[in-house]
PDB file of N, CA and C in Angstrom:
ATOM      1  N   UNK A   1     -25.438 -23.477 -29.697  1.00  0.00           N
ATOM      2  CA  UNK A   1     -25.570 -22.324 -28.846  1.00  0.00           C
ATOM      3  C   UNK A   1     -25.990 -21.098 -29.652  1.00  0.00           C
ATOM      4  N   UNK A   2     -25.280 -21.224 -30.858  1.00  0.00           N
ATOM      5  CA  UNK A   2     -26.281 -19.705 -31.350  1.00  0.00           C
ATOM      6  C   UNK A   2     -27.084 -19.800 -31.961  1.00  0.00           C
ATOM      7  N   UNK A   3     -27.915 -20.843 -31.771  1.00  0.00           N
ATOM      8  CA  UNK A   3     -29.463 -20.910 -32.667  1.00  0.00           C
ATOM      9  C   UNK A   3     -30.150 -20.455 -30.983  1.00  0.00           C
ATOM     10  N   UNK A   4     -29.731 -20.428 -30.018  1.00  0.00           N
ATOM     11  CA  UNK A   4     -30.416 -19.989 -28.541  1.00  0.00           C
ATOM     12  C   UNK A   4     -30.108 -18.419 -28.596  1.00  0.00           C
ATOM     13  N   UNK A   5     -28.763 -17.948 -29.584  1.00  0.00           N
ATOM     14  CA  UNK A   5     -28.553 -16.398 -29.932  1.00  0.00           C
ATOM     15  C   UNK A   5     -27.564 -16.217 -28.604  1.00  0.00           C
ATOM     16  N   UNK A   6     -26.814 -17.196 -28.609  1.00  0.00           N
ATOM     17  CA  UNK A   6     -25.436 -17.045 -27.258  1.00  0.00           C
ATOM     18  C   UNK A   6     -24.162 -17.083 -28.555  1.00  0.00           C
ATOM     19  N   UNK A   7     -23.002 -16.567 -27.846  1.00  0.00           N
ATOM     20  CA  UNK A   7     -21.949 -16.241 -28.764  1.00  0.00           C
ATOM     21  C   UNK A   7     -20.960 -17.354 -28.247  1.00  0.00           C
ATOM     22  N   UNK A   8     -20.188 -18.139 -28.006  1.00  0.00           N
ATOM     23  CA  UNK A   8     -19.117 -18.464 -27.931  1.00  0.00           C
ATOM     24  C   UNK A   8     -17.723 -17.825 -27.871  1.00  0.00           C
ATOM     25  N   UNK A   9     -17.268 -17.245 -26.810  1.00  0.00           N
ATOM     26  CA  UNK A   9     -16.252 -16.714 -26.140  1.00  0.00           C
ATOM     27  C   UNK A   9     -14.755 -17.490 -25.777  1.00  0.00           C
ATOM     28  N   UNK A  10     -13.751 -16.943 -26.011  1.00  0.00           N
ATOM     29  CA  UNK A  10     -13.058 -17.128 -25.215  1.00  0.00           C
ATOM     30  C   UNK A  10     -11.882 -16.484 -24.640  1.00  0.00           C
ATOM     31  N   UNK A  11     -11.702 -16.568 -23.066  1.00  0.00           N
ATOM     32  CA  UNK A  11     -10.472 -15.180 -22.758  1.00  0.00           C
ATOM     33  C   UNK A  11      -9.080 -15.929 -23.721  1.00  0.00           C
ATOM     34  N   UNK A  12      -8.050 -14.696 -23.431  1.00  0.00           N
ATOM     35  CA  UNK A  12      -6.976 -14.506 -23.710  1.00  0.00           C
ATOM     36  C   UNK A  12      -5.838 -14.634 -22.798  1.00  0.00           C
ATOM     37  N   UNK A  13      -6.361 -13.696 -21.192  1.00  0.00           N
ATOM     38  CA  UNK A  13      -5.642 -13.667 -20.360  1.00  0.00           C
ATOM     39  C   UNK A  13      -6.383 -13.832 -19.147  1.00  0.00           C
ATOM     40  N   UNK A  14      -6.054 -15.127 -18.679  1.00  0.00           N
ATOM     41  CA  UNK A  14      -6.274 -16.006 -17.318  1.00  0.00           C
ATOM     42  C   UNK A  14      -5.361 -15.223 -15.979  1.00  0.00           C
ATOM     43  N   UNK A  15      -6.100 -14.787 -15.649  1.00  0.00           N
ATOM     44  CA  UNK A  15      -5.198 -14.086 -14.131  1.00  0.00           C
ATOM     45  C   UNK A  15      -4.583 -15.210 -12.898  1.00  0.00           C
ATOM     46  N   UNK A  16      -5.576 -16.392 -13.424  1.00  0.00           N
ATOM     47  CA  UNK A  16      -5.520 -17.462 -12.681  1.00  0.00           C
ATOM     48  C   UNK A  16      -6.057 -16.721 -11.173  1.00  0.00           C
ATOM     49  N   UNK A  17      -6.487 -15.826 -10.925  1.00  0.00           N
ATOM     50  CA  UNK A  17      -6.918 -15.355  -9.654  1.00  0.00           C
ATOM     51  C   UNK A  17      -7.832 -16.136  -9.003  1.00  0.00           C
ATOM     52  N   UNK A  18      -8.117 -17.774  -9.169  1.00  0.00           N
ATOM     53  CA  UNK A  18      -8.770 -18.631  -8.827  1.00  0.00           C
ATOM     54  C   UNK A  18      -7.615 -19.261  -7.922  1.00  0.00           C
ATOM     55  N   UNK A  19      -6.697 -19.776  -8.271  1.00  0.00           N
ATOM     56  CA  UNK A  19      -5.489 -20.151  -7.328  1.00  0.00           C
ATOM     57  C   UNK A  19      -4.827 -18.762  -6.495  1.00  0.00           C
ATOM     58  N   UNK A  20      -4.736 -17.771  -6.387  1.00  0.00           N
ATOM     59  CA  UNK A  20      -4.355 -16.737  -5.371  1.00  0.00           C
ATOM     60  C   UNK A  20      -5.005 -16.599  -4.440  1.00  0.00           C
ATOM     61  N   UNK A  21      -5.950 -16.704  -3.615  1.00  0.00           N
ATOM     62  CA  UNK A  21      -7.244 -15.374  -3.059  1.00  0.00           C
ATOM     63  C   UNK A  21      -6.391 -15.399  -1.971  1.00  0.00           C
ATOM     64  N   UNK A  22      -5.352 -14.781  -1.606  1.00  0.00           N
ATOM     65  CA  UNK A  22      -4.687 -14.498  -0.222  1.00  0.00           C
ATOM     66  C   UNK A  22      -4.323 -13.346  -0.791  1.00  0.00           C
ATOM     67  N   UNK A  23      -4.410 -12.348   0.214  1.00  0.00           N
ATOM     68  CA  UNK A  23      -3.486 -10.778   0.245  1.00  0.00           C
ATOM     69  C   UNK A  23      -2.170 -10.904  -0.365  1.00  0.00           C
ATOM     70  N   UNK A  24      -1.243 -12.006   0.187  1.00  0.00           N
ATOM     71  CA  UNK A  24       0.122 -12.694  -0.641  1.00  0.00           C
ATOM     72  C   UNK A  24       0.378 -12.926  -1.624  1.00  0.00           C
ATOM     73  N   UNK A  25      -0.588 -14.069  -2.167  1.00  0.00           N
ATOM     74  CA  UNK A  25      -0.445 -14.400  -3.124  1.00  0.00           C
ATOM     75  C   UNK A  25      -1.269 -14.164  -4.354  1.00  0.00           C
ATOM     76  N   UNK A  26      -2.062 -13.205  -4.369  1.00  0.00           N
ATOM     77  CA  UNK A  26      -2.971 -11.899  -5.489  1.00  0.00           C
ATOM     78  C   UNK A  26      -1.712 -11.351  -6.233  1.00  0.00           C
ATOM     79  N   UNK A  27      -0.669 -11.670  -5.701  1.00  0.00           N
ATOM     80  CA  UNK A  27       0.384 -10.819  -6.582  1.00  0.00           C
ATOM     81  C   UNK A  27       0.610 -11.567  -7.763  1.00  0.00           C
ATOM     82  N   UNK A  28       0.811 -12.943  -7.591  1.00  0.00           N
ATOM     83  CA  UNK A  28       0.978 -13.546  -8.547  1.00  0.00           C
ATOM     84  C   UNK A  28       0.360 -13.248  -9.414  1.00  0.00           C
ATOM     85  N   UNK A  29      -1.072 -13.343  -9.950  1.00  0.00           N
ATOM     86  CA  UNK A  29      -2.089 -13.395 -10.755  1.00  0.00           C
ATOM     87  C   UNK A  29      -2.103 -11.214 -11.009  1.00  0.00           C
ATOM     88  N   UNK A  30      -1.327 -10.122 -10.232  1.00  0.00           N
ATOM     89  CA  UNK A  30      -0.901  -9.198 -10.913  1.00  0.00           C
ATOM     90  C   UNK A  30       0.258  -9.201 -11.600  1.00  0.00           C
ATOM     91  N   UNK A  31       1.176  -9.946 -11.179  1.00  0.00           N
ATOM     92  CA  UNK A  31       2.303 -10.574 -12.232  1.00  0.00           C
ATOM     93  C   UNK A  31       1.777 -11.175 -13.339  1.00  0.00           C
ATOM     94  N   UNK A  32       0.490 -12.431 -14.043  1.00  0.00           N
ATOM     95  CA  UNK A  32       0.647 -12.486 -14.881  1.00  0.00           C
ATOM     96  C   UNK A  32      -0.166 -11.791 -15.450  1.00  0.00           C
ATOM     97  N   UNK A  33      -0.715 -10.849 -15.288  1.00  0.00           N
ATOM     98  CA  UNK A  33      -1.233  -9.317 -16.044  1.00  0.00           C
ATOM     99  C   UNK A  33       0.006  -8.719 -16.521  1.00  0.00           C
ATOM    100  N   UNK A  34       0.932  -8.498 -15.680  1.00  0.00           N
ATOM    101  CA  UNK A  34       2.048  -7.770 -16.025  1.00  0.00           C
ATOM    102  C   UNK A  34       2.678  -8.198 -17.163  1.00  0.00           C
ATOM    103  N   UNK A  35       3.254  -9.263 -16.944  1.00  0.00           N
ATOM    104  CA  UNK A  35       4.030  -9.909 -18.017  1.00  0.00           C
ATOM    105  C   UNK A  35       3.094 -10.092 -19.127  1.00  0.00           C
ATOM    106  N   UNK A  36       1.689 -10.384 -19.210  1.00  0.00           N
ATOM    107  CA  UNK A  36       0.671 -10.498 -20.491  1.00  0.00           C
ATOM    108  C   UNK A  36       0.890  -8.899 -21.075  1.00  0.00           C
ATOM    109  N   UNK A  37       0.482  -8.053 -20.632  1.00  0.00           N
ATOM    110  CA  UNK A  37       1.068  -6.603 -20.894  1.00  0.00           C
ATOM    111  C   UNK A  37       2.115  -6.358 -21.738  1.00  0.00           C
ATOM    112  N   UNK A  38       3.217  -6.511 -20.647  1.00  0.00           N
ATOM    113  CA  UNK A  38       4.614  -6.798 -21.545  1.00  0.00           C
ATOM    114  C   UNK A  38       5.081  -7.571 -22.942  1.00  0.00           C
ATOM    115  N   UNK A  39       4.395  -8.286 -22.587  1.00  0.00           N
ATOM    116  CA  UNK A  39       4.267  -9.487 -23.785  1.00  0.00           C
ATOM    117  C   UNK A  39       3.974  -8.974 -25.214  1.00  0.00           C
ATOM    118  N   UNK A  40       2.904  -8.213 -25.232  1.00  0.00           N
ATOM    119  CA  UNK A  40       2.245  -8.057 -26.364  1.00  0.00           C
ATOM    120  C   UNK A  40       2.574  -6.738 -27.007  1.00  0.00           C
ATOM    121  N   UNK A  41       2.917  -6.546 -28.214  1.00  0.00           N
ATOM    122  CA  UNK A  41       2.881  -5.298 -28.824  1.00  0.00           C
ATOM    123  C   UNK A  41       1.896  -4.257 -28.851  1.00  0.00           C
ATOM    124  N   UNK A  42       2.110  -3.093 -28.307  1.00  0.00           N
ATOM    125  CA  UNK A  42       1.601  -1.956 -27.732  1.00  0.00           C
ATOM    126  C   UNK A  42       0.286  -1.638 -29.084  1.00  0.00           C
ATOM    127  N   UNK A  43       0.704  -2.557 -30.508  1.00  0.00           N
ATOM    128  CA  UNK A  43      -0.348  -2.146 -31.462  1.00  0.00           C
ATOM    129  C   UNK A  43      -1.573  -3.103 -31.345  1.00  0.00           C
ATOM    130  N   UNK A  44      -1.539  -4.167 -30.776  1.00  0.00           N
ATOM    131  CA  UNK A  44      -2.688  -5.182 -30.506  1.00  0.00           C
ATOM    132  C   UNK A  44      -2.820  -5.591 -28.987  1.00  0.00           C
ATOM    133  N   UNK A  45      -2.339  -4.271 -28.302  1.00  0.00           N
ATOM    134  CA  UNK A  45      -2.663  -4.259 -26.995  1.00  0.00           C
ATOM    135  C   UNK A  45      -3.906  -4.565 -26.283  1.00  0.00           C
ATOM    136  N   UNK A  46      -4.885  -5.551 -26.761  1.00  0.00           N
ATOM    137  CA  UNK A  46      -6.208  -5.817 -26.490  1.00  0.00           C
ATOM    138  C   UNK A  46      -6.455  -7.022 -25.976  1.00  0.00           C
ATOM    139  N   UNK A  47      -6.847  -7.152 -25.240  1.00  0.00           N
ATOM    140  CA  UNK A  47      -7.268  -8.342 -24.168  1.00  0.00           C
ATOM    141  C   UNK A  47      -8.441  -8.674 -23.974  1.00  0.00           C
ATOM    142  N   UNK A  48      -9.060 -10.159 -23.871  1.00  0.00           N
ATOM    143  CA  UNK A  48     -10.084 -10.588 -22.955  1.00  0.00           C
ATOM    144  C   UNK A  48      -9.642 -11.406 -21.906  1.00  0.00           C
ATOM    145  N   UNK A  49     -10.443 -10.833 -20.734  1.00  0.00           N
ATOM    146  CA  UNK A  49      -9.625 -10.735 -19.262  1.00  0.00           C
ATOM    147  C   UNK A  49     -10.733 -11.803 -18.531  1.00  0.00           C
ATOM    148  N   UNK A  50     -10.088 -12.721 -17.380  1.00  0.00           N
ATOM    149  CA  UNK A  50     -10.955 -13.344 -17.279  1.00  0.00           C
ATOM    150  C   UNK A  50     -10.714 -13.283 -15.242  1.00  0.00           C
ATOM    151  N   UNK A  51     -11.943 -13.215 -14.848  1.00  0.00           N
ATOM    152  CA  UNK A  51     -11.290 -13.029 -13.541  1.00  0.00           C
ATOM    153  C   UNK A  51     -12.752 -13.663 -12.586  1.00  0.00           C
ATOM    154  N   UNK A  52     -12.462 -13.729 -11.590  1.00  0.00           N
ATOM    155  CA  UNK A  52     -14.109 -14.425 -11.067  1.00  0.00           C
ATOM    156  C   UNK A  52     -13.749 -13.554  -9.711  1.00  0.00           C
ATOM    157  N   UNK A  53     -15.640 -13.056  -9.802  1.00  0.00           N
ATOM    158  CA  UNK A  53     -16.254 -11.896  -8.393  1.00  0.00           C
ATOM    159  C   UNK A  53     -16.144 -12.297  -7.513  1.00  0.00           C
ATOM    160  N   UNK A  54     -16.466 -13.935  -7.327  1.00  0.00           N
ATOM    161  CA  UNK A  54     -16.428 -14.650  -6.412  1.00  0.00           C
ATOM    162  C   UNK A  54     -15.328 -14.786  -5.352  1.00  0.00           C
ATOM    163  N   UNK A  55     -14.259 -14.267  -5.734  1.00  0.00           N
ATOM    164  CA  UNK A  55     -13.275 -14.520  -4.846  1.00  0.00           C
ATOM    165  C   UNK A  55     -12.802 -13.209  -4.174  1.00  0.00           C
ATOM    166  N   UNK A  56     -12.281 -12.933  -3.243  1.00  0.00           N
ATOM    167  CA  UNK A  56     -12.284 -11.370  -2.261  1.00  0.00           C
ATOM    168  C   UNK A  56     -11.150 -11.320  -2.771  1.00  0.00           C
ATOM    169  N   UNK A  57     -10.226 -11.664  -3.087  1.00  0.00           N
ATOM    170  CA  UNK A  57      -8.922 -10.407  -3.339  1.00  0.00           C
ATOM    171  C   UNK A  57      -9.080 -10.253  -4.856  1.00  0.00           C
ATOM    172  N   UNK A  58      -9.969 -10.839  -5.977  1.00  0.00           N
ATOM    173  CA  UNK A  58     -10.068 -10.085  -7.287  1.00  0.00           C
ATOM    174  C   UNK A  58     -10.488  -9.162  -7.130  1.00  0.00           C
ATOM    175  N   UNK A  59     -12.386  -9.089  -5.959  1.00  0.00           N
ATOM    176  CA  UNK A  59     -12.906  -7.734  -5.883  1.00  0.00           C
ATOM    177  C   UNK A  59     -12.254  -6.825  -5.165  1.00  0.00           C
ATOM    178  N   UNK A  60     -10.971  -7.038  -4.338  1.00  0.00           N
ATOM    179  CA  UNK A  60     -10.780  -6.339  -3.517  1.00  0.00           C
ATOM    180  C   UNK A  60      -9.369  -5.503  -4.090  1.00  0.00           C
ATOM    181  N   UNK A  61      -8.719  -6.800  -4.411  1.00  0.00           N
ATOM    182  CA  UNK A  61      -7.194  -6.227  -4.931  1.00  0.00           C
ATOM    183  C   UNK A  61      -7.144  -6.469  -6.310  1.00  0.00           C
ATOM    184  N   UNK A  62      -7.250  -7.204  -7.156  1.00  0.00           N
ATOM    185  CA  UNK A  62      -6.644  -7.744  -8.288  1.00  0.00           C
ATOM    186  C   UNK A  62      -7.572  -6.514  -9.235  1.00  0.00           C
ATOM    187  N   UNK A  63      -8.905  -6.233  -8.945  1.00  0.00           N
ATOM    188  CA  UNK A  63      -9.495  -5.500  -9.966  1.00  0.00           C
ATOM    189  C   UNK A  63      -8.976  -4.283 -10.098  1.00  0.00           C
ATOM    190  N   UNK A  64      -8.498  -3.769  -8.673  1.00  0.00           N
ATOM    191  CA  UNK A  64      -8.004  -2.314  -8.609  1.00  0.00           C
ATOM    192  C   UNK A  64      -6.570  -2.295  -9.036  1.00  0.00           C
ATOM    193  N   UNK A  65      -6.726  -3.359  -9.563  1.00  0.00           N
ATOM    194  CA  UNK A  65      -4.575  -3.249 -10.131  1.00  0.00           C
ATOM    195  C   UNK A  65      -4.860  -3.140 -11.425  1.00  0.00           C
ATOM    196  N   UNK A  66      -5.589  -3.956 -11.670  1.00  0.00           N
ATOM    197  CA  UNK A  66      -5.988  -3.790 -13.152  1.00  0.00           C
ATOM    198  C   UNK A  66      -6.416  -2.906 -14.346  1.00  0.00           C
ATOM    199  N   UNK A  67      -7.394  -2.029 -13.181  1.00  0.00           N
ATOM    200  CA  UNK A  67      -8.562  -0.671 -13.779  1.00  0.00           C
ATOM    201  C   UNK A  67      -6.735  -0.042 -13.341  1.00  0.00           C
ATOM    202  N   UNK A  68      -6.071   0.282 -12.923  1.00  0.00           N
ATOM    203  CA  UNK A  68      -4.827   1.203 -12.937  1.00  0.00           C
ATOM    204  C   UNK A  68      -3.859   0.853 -14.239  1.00  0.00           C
ATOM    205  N   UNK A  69      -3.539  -0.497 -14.137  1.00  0.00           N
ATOM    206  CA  UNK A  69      -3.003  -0.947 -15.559  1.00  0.00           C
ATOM    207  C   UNK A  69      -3.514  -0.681 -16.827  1.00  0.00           C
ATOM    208  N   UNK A  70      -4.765  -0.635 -16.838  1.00  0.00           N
ATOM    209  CA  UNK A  70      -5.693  -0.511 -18.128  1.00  0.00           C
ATOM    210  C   UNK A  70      -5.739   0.847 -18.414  1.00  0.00           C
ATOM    211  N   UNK A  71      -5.369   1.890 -16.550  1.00  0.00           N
ATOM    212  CA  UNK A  71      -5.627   3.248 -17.081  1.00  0.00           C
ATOM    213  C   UNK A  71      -5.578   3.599 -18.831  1.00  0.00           C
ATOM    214  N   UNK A  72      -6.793   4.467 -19.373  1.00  0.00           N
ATOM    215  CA  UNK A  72      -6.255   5.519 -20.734  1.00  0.00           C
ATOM    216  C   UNK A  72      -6.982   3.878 -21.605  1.00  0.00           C
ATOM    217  N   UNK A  73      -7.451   2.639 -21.695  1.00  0.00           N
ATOM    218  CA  UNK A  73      -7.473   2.244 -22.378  1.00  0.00           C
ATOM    219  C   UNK A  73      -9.143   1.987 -22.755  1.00  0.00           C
ATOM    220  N   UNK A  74      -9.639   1.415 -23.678  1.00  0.00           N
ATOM    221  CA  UNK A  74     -11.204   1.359 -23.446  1.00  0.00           C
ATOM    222  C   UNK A  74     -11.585   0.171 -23.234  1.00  0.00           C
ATOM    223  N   UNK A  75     -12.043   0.176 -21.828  1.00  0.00           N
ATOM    224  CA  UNK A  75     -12.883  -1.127 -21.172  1.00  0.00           C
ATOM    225  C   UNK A  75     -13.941  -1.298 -21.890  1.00  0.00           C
ATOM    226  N   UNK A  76     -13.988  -2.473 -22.158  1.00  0.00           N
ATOM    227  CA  UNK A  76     -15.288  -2.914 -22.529  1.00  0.00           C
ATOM    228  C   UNK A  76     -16.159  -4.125 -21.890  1.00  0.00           C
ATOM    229  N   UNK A  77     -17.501  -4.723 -22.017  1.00  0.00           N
ATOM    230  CA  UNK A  77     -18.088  -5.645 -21.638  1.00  0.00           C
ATOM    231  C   UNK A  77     -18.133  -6.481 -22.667  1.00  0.00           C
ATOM    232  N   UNK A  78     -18.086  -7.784 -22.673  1.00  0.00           N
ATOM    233  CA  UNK A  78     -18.278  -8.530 -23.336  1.00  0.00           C
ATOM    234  C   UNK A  78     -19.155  -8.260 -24.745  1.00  0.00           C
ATOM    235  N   UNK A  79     -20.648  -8.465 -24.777  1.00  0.00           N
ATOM    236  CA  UNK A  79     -21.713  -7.459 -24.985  1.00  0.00           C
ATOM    237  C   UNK A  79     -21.057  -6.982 -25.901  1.00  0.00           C
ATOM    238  N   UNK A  80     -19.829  -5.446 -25.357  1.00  0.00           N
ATOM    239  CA  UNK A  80     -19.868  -4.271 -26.236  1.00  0.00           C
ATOM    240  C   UNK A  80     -18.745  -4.867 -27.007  1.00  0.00           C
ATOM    241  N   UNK A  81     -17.941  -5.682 -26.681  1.00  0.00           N
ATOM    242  CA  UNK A  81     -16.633  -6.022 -27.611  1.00  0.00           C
ATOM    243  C   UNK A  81     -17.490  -6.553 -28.540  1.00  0.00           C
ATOM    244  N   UNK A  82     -18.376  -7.439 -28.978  1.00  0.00           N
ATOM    245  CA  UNK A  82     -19.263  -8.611 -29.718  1.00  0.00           C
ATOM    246  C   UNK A  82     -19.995  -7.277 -30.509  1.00  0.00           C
ATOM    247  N   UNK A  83     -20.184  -6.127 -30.292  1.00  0.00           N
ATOM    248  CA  UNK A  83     -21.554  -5.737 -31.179  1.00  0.00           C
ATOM    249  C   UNK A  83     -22.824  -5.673 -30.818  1.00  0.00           C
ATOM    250  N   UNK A  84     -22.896  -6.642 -29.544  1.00  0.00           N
ATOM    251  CA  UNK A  84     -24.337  -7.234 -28.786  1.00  0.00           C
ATOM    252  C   UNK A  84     -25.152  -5.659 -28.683  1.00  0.00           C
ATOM    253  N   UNK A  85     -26.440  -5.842 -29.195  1.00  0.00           N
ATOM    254  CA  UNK A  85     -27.039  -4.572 -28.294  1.00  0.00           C
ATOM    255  C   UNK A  85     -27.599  -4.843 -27.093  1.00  0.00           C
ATOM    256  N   UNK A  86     -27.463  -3.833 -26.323  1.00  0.00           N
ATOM    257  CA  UNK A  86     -27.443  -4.083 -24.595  1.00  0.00           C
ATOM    258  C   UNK A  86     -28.431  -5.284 -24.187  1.00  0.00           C
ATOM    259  N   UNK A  87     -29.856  -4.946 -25.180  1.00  0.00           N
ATOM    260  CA  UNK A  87     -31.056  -5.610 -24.294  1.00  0.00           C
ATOM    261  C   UNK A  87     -30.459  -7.370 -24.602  1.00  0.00           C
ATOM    262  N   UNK A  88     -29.003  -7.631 -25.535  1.00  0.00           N
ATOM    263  CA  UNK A  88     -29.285  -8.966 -25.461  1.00  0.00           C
ATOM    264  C   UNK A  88     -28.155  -9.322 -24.182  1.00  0.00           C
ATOM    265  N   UNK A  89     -27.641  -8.327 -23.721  1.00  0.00           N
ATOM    266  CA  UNK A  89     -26.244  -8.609 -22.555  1.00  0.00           C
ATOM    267  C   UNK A  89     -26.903  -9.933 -21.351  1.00  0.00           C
ATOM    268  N   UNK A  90     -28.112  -9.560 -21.139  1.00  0.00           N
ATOM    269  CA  UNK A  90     -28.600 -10.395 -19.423  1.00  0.00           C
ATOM    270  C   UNK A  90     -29.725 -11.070 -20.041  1.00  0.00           C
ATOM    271  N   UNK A  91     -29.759 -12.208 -19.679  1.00  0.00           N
ATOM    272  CA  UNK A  91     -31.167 -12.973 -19.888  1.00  0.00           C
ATOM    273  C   UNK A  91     -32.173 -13.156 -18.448  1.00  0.00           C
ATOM    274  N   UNK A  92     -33.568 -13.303 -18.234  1.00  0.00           N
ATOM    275  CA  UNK A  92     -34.232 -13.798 -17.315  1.00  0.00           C
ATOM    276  C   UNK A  92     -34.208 -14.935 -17.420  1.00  0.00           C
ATOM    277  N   UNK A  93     -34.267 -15.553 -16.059  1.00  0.00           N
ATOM    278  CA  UNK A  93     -34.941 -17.215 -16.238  1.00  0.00           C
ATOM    279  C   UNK A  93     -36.130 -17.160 -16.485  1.00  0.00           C
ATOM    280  N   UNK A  94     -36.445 -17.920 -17.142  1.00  0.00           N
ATOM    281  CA  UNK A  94     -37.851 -18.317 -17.879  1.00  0.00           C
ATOM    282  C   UNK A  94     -38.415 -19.216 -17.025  1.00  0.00           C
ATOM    283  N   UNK A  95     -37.986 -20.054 -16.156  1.00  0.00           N
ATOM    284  CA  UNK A  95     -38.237 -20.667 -14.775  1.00  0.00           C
ATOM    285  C   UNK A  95     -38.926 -22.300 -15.602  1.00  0.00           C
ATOM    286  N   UNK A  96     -37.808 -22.999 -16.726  1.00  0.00           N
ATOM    287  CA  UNK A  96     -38.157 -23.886 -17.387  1.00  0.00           C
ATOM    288  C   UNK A  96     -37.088 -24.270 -17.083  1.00  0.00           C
ATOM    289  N   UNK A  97     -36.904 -25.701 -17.185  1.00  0.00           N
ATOM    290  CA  UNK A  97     -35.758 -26.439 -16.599  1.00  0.00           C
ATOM    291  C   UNK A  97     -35.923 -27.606 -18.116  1.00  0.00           C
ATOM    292  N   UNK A  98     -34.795 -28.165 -17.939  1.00  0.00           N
ATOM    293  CA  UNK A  98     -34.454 -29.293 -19.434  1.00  0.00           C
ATOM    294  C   UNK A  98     -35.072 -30.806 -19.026  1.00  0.00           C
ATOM    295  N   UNK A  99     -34.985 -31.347 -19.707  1.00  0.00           N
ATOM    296  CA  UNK A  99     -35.710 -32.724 -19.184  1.00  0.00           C
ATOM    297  C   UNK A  99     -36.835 -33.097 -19.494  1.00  0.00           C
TER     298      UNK A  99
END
């Protein structure tokens, strides 16, 4: 993968917000934000967060709990945590397929 100039990633903290997407049960997956929070010493308070758009209560609820939790801290994009300069953040399809 990085002779293609892709990085190899991986999160830290799983919201699991893939098993919640109910108004109900979104809490869970702000519980384990919470407790990941708690968890960690306030000096390596740094996270990679992993959450998917795809589902309506991350975009709806879980993100806005989060950007409040994170208040005061510096968000970053992937991209900017890595060093990446911007133009390498998004690729086009080249409209070539494997095979």
């Amino acid at each position: 993968m990085a002779a293609l100039g892709y990085s190899i990633i991986y999160f830290d903290l799983d919201t699991a917000d893939y098993l919640h997407d109910s108004p109900t049960e979104i809490q869970q997956s702000k519980d384990i934000v919470e407790q990941s929070v708690a968890a960690k010493p306030s000096a390596e308070d740094n996270f990679l967060v992993i959450g998917h758009d795809i589902h309506q209560q991350t975009v709806y609820n879980l993100t806005e709990y989060m950007l409040q939790k994170f208040r005061g801290k510096n968000l970053v994009s992937v991209g900017e945590c890595l060093g990446d300069p911007k133009e390498n953040w998004y690729r086009t399809d080249s409209g070539t397929t494997l095979g």
